[in-house]
PDB file of N, CA and C in Angstrom:
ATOM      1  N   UNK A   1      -5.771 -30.702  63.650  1.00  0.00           N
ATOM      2  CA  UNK A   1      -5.310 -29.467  63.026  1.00  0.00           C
ATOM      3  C   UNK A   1      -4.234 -28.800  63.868  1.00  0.00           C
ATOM      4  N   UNK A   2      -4.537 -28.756  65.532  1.00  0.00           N
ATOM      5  CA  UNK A   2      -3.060 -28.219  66.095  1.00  0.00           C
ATOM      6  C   UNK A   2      -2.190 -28.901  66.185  1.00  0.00           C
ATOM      7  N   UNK A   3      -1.875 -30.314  65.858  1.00  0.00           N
ATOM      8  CA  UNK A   3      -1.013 -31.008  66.085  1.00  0.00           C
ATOM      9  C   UNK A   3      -0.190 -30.538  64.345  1.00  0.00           C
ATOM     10  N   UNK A   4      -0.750 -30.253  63.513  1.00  0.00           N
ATOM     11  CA  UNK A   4       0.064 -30.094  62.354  1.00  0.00           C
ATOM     12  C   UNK A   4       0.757 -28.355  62.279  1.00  0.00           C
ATOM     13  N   UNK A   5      -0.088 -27.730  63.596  1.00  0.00           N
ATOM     14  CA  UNK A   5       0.294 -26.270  63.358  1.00  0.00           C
ATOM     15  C   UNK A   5       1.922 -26.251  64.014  1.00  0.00           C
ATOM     16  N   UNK A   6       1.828 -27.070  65.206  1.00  0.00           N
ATOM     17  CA  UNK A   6       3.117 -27.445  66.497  1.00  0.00           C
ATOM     18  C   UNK A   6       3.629 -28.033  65.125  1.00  0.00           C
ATOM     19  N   UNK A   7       3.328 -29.016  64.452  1.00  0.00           N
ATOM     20  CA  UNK A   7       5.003 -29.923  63.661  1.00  0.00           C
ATOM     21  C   UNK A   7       5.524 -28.559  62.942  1.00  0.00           C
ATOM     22  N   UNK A   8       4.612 -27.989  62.573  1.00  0.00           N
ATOM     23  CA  UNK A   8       5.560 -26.703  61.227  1.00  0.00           C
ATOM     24  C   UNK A   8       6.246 -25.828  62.147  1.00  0.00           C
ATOM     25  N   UNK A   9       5.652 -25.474  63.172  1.00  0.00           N
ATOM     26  CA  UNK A   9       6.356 -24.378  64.172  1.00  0.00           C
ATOM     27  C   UNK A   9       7.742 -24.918  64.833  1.00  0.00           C
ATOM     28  N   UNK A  10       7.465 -26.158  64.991  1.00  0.00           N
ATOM     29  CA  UNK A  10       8.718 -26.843  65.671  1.00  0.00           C
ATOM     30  C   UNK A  10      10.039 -27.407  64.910  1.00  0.00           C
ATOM     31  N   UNK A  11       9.311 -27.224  63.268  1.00  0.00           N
ATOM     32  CA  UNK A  11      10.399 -26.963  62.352  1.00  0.00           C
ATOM     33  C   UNK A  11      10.965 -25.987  62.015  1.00  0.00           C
ATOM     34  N   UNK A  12       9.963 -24.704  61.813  1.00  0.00           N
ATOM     35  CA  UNK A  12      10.298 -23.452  61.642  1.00  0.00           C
ATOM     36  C   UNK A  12      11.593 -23.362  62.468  1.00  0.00           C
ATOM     37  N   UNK A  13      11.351 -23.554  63.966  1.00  0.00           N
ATOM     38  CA  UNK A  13      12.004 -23.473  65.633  1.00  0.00           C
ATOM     39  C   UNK A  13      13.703 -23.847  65.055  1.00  0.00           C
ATOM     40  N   UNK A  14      12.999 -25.303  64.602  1.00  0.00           N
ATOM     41  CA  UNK A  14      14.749 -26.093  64.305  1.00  0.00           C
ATOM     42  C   UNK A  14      15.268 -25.131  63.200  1.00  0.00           C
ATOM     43  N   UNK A  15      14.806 -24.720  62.067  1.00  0.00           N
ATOM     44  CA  UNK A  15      15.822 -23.984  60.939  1.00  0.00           C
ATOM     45  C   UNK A  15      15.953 -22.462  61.250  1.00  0.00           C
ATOM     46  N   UNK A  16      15.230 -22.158  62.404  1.00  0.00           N
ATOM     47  CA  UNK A  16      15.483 -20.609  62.663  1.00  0.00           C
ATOM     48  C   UNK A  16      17.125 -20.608  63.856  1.00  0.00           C
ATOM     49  N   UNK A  17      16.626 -21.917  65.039  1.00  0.00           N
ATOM     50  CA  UNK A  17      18.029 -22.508  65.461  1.00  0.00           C
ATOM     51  C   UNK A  17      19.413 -22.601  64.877  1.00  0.00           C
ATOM     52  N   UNK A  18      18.971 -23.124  63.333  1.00  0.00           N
ATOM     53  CA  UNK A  18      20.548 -23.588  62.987  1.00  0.00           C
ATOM     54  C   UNK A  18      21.267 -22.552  62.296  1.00  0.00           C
ATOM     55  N   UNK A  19      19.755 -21.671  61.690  1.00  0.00           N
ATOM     56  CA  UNK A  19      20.155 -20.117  61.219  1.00  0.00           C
ATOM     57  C   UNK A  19      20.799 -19.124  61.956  1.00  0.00           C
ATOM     58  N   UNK A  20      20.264 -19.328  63.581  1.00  0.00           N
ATOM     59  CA  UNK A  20      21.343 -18.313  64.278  1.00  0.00           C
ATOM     60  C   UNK A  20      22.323 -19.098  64.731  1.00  0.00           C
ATOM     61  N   UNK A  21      22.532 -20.107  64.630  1.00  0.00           N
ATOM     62  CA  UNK A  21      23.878 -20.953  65.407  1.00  0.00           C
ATOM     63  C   UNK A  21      25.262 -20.739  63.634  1.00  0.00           C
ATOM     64  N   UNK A  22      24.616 -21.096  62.684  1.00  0.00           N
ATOM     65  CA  UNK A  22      24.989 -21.057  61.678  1.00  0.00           C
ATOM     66  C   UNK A  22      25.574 -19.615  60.951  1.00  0.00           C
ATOM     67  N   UNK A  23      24.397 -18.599  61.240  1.00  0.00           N
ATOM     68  CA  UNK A  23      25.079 -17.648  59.817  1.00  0.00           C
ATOM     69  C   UNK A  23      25.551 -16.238  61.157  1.00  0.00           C
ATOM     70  N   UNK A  24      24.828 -16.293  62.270  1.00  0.00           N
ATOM     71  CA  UNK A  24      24.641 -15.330  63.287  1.00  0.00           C
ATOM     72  C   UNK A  24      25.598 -15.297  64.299  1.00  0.00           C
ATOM     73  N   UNK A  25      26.391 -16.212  64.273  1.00  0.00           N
ATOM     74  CA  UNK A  25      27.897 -17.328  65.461  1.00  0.00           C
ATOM     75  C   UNK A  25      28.760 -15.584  65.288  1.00  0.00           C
ATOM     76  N   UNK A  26      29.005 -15.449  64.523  1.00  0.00           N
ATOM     77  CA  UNK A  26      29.858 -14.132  64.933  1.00  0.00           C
ATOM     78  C   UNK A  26      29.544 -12.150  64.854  1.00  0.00           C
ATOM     79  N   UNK A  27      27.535 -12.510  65.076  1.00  0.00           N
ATOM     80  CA  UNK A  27      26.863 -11.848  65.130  1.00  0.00           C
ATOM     81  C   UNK A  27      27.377 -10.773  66.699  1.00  0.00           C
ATOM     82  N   UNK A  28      27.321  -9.284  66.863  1.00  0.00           N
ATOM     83  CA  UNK A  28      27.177  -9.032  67.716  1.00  0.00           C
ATOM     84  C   UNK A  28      26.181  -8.009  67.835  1.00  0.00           C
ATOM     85  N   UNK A  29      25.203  -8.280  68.781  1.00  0.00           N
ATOM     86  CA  UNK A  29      23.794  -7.202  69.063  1.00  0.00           C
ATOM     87  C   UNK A  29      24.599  -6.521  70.464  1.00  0.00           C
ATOM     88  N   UNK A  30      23.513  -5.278  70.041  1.00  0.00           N
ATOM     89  CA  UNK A  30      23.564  -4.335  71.039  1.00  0.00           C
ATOM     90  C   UNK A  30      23.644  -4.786  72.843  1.00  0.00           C
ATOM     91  N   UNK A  31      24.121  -4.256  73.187  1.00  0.00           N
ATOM     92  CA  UNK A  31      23.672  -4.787  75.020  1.00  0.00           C
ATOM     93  C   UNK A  31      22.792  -4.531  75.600  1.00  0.00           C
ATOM     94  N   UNK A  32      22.434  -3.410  75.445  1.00  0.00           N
ATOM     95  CA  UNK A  32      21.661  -2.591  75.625  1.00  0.00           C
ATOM     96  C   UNK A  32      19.992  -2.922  75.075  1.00  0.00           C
ATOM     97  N   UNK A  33      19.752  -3.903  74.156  1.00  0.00           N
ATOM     98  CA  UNK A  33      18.528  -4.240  73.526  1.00  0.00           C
ATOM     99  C   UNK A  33      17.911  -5.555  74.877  1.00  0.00           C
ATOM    100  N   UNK A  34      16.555  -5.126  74.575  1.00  0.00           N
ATOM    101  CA  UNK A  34      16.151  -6.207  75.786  1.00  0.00           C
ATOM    102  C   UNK A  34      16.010  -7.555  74.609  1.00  0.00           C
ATOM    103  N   UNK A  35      15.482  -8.381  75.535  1.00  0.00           N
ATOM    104  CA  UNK A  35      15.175  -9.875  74.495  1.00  0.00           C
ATOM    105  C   UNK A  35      14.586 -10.092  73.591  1.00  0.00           C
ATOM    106  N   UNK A  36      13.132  -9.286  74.035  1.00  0.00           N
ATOM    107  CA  UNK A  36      12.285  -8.959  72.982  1.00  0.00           C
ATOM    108  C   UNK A  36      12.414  -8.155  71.708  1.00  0.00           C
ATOM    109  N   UNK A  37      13.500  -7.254  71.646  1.00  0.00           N
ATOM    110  CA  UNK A  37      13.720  -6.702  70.389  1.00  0.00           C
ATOM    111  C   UNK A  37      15.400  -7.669  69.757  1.00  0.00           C
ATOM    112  N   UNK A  38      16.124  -8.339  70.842  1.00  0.00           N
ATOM    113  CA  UNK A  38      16.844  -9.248  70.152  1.00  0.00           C
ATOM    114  C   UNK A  38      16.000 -10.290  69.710  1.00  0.00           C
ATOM    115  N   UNK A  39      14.870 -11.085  70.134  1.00  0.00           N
ATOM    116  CA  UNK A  39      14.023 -12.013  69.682  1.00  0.00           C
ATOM    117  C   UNK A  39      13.442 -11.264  68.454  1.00  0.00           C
ATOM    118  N   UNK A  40      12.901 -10.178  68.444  1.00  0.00           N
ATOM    119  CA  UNK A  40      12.105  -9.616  66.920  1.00  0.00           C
ATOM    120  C   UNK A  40      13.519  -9.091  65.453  1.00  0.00           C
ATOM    121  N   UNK A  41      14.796  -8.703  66.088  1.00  0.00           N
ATOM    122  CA  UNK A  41      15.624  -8.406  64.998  1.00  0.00           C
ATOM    123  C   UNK A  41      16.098 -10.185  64.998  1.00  0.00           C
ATOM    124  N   UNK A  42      16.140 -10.993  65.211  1.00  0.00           N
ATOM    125  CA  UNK A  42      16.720 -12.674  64.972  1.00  0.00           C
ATOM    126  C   UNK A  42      15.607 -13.345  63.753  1.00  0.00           C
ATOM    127  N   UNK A  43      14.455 -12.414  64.104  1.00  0.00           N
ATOM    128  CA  UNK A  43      13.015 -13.351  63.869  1.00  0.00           C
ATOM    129  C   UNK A  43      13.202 -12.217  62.290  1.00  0.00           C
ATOM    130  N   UNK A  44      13.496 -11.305  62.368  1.00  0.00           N
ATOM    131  CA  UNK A  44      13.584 -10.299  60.811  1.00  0.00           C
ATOM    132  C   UNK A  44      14.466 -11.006  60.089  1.00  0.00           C
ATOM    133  N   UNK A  45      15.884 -11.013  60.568  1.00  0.00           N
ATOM    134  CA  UNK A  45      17.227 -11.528  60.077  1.00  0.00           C
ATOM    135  C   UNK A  45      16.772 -13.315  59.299  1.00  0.00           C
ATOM    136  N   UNK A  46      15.901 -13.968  60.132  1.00  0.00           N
ATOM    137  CA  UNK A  46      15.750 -14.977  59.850  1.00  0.00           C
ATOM    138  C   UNK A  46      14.606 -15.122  58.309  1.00  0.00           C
ATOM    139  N   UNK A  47      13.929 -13.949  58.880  1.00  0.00           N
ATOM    140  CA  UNK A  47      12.473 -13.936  57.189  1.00  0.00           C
ATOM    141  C   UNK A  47      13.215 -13.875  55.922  1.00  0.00           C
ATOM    142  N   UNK A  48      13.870 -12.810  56.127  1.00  0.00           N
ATOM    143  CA  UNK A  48      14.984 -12.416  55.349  1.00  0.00           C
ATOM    144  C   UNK A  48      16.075 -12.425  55.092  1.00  0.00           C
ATOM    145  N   UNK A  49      16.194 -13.906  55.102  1.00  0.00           N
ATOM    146  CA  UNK A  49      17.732 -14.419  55.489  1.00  0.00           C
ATOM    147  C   UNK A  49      18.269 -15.277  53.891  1.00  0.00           C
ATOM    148  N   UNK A  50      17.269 -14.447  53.059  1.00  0.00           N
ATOM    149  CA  UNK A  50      18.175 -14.722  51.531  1.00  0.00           C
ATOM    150  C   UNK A  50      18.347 -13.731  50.761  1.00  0.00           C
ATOM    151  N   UNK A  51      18.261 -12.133  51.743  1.00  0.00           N
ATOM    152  CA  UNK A  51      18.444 -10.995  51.175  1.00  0.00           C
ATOM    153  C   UNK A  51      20.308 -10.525  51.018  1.00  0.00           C
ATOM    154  N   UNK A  52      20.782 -11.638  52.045  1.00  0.00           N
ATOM    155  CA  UNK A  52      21.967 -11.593  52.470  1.00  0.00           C
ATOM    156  C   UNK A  52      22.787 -12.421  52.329  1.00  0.00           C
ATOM    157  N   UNK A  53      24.595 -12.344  52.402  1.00  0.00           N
ATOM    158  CA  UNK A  53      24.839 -12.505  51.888  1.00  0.00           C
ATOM    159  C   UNK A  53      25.489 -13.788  52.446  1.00  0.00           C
ATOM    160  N   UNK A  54      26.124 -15.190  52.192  1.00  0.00           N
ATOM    161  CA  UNK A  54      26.380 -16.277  52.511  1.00  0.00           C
ATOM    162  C   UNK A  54      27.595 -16.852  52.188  1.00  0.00           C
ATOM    163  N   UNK A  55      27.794 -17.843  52.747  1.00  0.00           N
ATOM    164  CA  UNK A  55      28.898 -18.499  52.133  1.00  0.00           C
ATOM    165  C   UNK A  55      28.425 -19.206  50.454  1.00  0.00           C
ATOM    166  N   UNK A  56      27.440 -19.524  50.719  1.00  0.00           N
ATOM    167  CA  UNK A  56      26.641 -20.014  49.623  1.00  0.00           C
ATOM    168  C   UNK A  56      26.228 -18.993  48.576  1.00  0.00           C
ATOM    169  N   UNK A  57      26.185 -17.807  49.009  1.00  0.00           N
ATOM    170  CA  UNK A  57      25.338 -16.783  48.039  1.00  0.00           C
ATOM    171  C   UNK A  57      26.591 -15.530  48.728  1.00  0.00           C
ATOM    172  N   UNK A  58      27.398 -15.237  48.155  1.00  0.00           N
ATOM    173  CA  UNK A  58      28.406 -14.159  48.759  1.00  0.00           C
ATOM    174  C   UNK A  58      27.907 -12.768  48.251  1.00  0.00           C
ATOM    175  N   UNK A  59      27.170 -12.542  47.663  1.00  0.00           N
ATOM    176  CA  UNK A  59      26.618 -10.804  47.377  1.00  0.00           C
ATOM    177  C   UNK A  59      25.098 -11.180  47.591  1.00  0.00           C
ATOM    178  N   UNK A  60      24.572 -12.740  48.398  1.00  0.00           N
ATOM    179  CA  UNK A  60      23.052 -12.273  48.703  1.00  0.00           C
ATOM    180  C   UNK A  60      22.325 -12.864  47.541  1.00  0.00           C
ATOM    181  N   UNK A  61      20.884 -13.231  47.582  1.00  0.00           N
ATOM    182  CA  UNK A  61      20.044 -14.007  47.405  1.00  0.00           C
ATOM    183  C   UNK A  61      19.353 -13.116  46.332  1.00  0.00           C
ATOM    184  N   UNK A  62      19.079 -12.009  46.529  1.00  0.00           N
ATOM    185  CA  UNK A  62      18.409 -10.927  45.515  1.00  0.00           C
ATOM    186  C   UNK A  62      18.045 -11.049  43.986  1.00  0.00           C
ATOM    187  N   UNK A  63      17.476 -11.596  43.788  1.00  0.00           N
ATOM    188  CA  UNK A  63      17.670 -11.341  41.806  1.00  0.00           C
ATOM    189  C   UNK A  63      16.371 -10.950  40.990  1.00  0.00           C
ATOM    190  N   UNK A  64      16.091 -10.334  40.265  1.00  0.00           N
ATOM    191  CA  UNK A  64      15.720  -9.798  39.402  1.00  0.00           C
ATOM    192  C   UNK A  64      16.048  -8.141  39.116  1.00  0.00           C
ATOM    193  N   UNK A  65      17.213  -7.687  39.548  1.00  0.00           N
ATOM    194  CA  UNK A  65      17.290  -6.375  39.677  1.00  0.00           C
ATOM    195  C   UNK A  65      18.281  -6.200  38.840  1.00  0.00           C
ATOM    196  N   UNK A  66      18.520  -6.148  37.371  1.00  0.00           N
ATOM    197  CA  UNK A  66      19.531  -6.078  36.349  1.00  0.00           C
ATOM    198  C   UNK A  66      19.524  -4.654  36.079  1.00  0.00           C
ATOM    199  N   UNK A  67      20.489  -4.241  35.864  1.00  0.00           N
ATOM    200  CA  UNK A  67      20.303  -3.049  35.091  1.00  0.00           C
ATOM    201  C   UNK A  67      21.051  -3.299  33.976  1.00  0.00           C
ATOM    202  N   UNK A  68      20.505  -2.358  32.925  1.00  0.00           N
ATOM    203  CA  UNK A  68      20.709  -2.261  31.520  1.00  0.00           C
ATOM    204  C   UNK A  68      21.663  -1.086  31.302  1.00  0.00           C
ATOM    205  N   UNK A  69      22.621  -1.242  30.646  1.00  0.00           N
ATOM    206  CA  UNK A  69      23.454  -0.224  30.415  1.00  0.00           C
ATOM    207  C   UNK A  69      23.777  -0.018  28.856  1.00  0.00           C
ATOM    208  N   UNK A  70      23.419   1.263  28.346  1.00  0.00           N
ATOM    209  CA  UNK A  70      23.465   1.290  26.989  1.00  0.00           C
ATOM    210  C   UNK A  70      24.931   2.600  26.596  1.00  0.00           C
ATOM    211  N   UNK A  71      25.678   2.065  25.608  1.00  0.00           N
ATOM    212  CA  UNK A  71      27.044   2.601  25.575  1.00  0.00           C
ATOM    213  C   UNK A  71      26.323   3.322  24.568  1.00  0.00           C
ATOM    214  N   UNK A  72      26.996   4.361  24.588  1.00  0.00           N
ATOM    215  CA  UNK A  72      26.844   5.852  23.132  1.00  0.00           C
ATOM    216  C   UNK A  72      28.211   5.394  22.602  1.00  0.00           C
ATOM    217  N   UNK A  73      28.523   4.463  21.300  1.00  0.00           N
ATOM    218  CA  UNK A  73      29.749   4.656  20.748  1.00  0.00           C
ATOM    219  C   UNK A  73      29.306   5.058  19.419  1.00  0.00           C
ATOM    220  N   UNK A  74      28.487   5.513  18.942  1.00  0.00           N
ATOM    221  CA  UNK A  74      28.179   6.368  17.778  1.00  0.00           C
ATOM    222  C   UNK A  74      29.190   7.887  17.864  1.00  0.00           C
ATOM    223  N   UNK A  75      29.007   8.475  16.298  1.00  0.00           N
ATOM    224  CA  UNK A  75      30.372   9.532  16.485  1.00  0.00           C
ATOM    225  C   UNK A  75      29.683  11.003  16.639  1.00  0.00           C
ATOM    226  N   UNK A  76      29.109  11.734  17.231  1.00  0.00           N
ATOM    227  CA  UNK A  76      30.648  12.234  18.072  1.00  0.00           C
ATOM    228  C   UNK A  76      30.816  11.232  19.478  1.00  0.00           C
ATOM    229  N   UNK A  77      31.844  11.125  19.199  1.00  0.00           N
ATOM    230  CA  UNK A  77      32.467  10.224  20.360  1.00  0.00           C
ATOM    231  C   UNK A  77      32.171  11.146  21.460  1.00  0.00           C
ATOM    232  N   UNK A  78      31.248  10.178  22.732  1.00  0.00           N
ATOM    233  CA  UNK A  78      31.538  10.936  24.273  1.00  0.00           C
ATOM    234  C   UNK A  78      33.522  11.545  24.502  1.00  0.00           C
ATOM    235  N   UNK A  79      33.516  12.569  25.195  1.00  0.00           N
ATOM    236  CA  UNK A  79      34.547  12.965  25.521  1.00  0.00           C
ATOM    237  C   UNK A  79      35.532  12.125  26.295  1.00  0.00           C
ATOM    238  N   UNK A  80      35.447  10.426  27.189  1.00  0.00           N
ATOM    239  CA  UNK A  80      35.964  10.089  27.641  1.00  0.00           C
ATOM    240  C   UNK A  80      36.129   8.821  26.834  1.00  0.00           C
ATOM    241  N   UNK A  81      36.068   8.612  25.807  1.00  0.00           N
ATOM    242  CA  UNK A  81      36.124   7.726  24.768  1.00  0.00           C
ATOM    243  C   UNK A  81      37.218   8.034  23.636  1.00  0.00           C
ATOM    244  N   UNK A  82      37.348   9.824  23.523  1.00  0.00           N
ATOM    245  CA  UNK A  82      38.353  10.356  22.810  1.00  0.00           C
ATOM    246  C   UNK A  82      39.758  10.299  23.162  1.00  0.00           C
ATOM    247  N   UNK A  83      39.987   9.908  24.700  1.00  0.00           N
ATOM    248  CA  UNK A  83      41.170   9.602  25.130  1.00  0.00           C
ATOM    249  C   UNK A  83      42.134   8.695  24.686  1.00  0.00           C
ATOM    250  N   UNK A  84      43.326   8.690  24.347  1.00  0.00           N
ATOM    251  CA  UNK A  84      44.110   7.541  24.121  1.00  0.00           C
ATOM    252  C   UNK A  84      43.832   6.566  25.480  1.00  0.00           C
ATOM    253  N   UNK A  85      43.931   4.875  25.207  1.00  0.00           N
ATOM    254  CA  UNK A  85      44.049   4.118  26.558  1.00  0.00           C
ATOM    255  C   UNK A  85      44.867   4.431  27.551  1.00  0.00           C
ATOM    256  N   UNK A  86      44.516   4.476  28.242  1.00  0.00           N
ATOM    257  CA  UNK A  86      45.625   4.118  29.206  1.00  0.00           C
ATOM    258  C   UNK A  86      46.194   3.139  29.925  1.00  0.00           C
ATOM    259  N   UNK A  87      47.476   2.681  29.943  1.00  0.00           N
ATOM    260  CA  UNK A  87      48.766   2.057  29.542  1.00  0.00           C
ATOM    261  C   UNK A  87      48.585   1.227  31.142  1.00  0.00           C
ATOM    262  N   UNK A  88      48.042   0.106  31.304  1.00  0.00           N
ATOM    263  CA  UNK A  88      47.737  -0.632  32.678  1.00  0.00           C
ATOM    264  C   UNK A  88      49.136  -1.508  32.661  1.00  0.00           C
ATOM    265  N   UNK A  89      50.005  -1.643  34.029  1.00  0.00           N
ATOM    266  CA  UNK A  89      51.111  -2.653  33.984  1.00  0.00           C
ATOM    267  C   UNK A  89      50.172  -4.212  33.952  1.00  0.00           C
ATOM    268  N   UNK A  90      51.231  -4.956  33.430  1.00  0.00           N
ATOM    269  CA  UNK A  90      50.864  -6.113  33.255  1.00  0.00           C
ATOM    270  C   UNK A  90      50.270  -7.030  34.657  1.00  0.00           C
ATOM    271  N   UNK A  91      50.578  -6.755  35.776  1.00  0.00           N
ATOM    272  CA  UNK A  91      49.789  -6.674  37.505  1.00  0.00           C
ATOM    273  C   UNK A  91      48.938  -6.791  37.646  1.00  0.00           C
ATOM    274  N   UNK A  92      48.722  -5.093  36.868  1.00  0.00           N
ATOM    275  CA  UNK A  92      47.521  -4.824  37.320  1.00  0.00           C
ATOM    276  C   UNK A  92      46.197  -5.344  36.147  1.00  0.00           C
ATOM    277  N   UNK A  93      46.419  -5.620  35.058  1.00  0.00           N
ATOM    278  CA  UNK A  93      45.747  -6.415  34.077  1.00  0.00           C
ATOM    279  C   UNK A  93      45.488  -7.512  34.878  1.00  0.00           C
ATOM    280  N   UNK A  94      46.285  -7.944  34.764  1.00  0.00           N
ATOM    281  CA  UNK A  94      46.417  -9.604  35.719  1.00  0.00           C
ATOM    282  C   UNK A  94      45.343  -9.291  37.328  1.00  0.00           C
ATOM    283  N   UNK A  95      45.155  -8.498  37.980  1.00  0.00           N
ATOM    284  CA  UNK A  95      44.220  -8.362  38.683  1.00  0.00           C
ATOM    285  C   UNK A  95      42.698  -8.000  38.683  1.00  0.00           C
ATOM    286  N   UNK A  96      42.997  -7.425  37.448  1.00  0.00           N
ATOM    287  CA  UNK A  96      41.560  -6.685  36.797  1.00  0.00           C
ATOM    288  C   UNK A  96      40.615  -7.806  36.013  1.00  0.00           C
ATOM    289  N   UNK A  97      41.594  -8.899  35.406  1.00  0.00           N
ATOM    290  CA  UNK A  97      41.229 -10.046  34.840  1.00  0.00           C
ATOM    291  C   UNK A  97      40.431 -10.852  35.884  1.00  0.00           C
ATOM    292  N   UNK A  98      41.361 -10.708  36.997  1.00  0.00           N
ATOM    293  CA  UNK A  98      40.998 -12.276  37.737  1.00  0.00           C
ATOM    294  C   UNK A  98      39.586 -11.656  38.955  1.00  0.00           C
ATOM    295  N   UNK A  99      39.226  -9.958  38.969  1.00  0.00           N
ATOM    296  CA  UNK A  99      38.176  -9.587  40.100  1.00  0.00           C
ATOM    297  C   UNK A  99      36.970  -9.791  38.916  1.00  0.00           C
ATOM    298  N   UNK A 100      37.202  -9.287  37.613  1.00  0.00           N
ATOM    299  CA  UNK A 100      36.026  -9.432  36.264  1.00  0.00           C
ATOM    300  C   UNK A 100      35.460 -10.851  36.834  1.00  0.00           C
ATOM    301  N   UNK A 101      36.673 -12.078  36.370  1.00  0.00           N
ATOM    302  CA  UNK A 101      36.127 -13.228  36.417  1.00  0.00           C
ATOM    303  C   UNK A 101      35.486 -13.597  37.825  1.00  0.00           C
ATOM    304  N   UNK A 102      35.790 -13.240  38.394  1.00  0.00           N
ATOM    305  CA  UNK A 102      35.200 -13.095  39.998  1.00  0.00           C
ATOM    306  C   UNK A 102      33.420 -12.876  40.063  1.00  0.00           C
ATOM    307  N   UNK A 103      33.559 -11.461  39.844  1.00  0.00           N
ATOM    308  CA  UNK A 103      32.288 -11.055  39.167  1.00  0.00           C
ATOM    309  C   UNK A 103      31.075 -12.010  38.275  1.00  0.00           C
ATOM    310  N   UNK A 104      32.071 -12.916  37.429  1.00  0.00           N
ATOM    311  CA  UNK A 104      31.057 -12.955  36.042  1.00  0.00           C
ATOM    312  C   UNK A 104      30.579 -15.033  36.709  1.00  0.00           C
ATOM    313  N   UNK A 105      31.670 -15.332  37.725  1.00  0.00           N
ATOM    314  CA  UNK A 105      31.260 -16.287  38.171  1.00  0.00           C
ATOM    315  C   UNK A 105      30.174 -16.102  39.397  1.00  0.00           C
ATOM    316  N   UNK A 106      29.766 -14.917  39.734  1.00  0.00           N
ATOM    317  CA  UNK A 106      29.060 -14.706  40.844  1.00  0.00           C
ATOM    318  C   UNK A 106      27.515 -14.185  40.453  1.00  0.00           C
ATOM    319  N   UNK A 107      27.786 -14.176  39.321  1.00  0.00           N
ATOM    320  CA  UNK A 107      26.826 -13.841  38.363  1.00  0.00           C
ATOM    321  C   UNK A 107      25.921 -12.322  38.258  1.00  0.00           C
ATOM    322  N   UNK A 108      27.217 -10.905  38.962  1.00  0.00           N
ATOM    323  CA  UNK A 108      26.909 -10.173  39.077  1.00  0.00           C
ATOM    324  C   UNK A 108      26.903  -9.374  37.574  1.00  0.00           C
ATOM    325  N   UNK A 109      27.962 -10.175  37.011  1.00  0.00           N
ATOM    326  CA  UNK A 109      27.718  -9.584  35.323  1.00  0.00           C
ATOM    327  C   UNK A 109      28.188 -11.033  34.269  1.00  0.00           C
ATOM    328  N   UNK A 110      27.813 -10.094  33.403  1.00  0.00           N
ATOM    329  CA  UNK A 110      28.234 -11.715  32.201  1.00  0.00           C
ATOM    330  C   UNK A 110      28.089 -11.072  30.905  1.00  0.00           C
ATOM    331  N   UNK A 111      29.317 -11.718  30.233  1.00  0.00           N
ATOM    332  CA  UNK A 111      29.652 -11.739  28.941  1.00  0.00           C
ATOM    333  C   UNK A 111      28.524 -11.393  27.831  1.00  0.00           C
ATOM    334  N   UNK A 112      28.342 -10.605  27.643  1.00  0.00           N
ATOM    335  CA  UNK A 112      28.026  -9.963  26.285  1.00  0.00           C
ATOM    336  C   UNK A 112      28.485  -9.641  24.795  1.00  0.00           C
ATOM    337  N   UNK A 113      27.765 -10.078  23.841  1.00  0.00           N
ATOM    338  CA  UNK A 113      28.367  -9.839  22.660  1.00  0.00           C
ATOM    339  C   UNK A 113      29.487 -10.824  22.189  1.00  0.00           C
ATOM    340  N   UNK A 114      30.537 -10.837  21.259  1.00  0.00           N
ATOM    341  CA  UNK A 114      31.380 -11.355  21.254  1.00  0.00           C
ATOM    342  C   UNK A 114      32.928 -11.165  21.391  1.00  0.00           C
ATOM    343  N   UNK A 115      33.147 -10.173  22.349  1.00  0.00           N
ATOM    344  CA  UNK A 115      34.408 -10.068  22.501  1.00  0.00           C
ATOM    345  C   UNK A 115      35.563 -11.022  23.488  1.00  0.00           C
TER     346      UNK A 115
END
C-alpha cells in the first residue's frame, strides 16, 4: 500500500515540476516570502492550475458560468435603442469583426439566432 502511495506522489512531484518549470518560468514571487509560503502559494497555483489562463486555455479553464442576457426590443423602445446608428469607419468594423470572432472562437460567446 505505501509503495503505491510514493508512485502517485512521485507523479504528482513530476507534473507539479513541469507545471512550475512550464506555466510559472516567468513567474515572479515576493523576496521577501520564506519557502514555506513560496512552497504553499506553488502548491495553490498548482490545485488550481485550470482556473487560469494558458496557452492552451487563454481566458482559463472555468466553465459553467454563462450568463443569460435578455434584450427588451418590444415598443416602447429602451431609450438607447431610439438612437440613429452610429456611423463606424470601415477600420474600425474591420476590427470589431475580427476581436467578435476572437471571442466566439474562444468560446466566450456564440452565435445566436439567425443573423
Amino acid at each position: 500500500m505505501s509503495k503505491k502511495i510514493y508512485i502517485i506522489s512521485s507523479v504528482e512531484d513530476t507534473h507539479r515540476e513541469e507545471f512550475v518549470a512550464n506555466q510559472l518560468v516567468e513567474a515572479q514571487m515576493n523576496p521577501s516570502l520564506s519557502q514555506k509560503m513560496r512552497h504553499d502559494d506553488i502548491d495553490l497555483l498548482y490545485t488550481y492550475k485550470n482556473a487560469f489562463a494558458s496557452d492552451n486555455e487563454p481566458l482559463g479553464g472555468i466553465k459553467g458560468n454563462e450568463v443569460y442576457i435578455t434584450l427588451n426590443i418590444a415598443r416602447p423602445y429602451p431609450p438607447a435603442l431610439r438612437r440613429p446608428a452610429y456611423p463606424f469607419s470601415p477600420r474600425a468594423i474591420e476590427s470589431l469583426e475580427k476581436h467578435i470572432q476572437e471571442l466566439i472562437q474562444l468560446g466566450v460567446i456564440r452565435k445566436v439566432g439567425h443573423n
